[in-house]
C-alpha atoms as a PDB file:
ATOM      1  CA  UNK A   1       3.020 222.269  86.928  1.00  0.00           C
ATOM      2  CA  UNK A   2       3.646 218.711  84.880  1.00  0.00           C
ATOM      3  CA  UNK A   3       5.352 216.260  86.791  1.00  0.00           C
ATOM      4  CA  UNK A   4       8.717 215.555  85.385  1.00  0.00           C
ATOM      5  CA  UNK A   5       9.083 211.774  84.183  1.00  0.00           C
ATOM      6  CA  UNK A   6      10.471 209.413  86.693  1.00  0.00           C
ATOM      7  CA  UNK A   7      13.318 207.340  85.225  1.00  0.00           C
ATOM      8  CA  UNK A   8      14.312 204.139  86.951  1.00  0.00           C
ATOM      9  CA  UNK A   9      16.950 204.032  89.394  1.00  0.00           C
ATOM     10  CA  UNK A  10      20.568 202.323  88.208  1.00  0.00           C
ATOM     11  CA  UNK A  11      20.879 199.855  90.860  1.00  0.00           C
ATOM     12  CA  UNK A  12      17.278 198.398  90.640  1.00  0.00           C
ATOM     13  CA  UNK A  13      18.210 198.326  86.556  1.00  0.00           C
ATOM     14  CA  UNK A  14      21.335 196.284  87.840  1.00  0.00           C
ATOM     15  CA  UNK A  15      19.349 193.649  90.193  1.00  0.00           C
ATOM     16  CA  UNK A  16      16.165 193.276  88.112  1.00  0.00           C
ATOM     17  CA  UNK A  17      18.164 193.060  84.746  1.00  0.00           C
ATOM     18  CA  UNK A  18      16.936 194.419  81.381  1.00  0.00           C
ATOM     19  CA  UNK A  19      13.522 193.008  82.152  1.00  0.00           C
ATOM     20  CA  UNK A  20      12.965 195.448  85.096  1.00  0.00           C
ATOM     21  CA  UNK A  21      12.749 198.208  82.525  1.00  0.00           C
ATOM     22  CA  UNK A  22       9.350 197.560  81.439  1.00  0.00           C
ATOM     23  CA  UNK A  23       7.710 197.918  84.731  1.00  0.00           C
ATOM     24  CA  UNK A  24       9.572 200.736  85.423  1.00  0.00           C
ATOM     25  CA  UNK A  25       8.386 203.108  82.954  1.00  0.00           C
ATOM     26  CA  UNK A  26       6.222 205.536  83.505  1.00  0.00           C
ATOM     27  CA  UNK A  27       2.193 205.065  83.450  1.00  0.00           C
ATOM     28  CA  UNK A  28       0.839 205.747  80.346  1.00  0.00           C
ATOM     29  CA  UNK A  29       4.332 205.430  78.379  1.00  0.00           C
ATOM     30  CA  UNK A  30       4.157 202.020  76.425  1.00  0.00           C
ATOM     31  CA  UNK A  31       7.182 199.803  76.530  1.00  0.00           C
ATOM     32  CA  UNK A  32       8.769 197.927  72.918  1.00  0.00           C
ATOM     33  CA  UNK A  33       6.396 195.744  71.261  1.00  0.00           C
ATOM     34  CA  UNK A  34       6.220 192.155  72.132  1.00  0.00           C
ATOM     35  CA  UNK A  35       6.721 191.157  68.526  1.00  0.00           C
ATOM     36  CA  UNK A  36       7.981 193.222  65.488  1.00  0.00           C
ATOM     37  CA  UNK A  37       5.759 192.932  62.434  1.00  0.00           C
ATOM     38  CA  UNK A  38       6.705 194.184  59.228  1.00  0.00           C
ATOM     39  CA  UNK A  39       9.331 193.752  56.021  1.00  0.00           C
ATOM     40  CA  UNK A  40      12.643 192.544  56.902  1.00  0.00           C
ATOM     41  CA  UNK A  41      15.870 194.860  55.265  1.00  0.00           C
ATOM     42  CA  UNK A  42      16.084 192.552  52.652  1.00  0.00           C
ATOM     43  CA  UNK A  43      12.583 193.721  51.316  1.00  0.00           C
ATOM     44  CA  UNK A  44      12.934 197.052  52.087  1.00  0.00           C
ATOM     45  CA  UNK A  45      15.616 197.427  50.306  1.00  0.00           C
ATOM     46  CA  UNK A  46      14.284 195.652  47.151  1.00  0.00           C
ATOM     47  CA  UNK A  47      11.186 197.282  47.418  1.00  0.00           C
ATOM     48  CA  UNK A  48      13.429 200.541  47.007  1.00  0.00           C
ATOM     49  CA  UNK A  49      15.384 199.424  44.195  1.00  0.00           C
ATOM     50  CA  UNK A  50      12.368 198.092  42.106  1.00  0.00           C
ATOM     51  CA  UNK A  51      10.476 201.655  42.807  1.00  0.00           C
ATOM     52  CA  UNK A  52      13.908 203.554  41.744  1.00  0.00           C
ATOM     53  CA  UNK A  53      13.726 201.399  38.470  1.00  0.00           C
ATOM     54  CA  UNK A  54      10.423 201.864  37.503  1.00  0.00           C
ATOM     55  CA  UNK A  55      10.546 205.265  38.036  1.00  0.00           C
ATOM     56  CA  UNK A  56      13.637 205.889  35.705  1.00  0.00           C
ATOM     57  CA  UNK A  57      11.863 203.552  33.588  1.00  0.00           C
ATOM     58  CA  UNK A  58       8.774 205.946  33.414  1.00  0.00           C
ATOM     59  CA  UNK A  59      11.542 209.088  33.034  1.00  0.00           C
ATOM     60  CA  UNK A  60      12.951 207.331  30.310  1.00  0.00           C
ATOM     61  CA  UNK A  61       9.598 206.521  28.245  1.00  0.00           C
ATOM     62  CA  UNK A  62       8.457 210.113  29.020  1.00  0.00           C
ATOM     63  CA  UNK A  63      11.538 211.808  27.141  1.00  0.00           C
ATOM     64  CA  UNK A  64      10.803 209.582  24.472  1.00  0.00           C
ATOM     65  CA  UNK A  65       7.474 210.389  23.922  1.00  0.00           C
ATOM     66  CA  UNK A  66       8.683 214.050  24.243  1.00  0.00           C
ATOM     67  CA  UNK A  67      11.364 213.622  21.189  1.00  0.00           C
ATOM     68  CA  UNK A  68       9.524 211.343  18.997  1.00  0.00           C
ATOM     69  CA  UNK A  69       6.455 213.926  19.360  1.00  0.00           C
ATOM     70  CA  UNK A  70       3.707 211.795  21.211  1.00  0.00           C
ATOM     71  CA  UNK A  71       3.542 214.459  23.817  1.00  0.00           C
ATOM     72  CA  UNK A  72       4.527 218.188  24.364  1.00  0.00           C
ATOM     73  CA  UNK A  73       4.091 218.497  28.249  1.00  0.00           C
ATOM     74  CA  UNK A  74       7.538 219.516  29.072  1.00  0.00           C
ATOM     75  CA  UNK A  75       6.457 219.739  32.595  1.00  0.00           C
ATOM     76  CA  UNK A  76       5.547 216.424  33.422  1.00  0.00           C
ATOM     77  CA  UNK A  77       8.472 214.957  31.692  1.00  0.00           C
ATOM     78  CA  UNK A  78      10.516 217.524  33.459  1.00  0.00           C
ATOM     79  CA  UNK A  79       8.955 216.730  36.921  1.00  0.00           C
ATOM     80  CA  UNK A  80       9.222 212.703  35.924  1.00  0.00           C
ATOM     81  CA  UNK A  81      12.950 212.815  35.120  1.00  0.00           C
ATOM     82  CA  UNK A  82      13.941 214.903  38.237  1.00  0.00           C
ATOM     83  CA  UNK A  83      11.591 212.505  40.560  1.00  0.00           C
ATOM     84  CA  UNK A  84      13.489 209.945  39.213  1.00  0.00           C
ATOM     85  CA  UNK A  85      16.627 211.796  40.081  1.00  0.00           C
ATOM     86  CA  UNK A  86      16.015 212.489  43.100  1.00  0.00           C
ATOM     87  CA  UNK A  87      15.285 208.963  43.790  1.00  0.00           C
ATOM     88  CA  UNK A  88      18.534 207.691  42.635  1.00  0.00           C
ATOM     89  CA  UNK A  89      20.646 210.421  44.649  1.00  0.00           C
ATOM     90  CA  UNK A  90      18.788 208.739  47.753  1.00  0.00           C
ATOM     91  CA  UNK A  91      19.789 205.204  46.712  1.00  0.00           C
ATOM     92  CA  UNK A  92      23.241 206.001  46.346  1.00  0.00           C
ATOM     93  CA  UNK A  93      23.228 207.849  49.854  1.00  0.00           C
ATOM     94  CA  UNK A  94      22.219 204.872  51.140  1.00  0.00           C
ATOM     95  CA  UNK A  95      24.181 202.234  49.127  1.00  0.00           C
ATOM     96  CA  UNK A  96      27.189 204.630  50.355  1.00  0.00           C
ATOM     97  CA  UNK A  97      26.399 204.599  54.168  1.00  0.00           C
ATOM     98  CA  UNK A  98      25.922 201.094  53.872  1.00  0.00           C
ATOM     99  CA  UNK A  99      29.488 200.325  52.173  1.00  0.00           C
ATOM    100  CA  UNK A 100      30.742 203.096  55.486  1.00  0.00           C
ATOM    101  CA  UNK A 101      28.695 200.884  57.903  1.00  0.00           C
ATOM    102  CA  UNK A 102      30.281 197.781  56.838  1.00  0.00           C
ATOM    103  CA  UNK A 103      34.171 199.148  56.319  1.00  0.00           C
ATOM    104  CA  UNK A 104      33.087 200.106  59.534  1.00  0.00           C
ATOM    105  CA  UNK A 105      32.758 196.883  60.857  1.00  0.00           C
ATOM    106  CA  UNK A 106      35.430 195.453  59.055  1.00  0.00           C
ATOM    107  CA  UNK A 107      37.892 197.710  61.010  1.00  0.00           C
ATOM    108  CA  UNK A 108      36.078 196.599  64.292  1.00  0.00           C
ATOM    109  CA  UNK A 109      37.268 192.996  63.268  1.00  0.00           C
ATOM    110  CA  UNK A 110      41.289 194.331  62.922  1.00  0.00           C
END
């Protein structure tokens, strides 16, 4: 049978404050990292709208090799366009939760 895992009683939570909560995890379960490495938001999200570029960038040159001639691979235009697509329908999903996330927070202000 596994043993069920142990959470930490309320009150000690209350007396030992928000520190108490990494020694009271389980063994073997690994508490938050100490320090968070990585891109910022900022970059993230520049990162995402450079890659969304160049890949309507690439659509774009592939349908005009395709009309002036310089290729005939319908395909990988076809799959190049709808990547690029796709891409954009995710950028505006998140451009639009972002615009609900901060009306959002606007109203919290009211």
């Amino acid at each position: 049978m596994v043993n069920p895992i142990q959470f930490p009683n309320i009150n000690s939570l209350a007396t030992n404050g928000i520190g108490g909560v990494g020694s009271a995890l389980p063994p073997g379960v690994a508490g938050p990292p100490a320090t968070v490495e990585g891109k910022d938001f900022r970059s993230i999200l520049m990162d995402s709208l450079n890659e969304v570029n160049r890949l309507q960038t690439e659509a774009d040159q592939g349908v005009q090799k395709l009309v002036t001639g310089e290729t005939n691979n319908v395909a990988e235009v076809f799959a190049t366009v709808n990547k690029a697509g796709i891409a954009f329908d995710l950028l505006m999903q998140v451009r639009n939760k972002l615009i609900d996330a901060y009306q959002e927070i606007q109203q919290m202000r009211s």
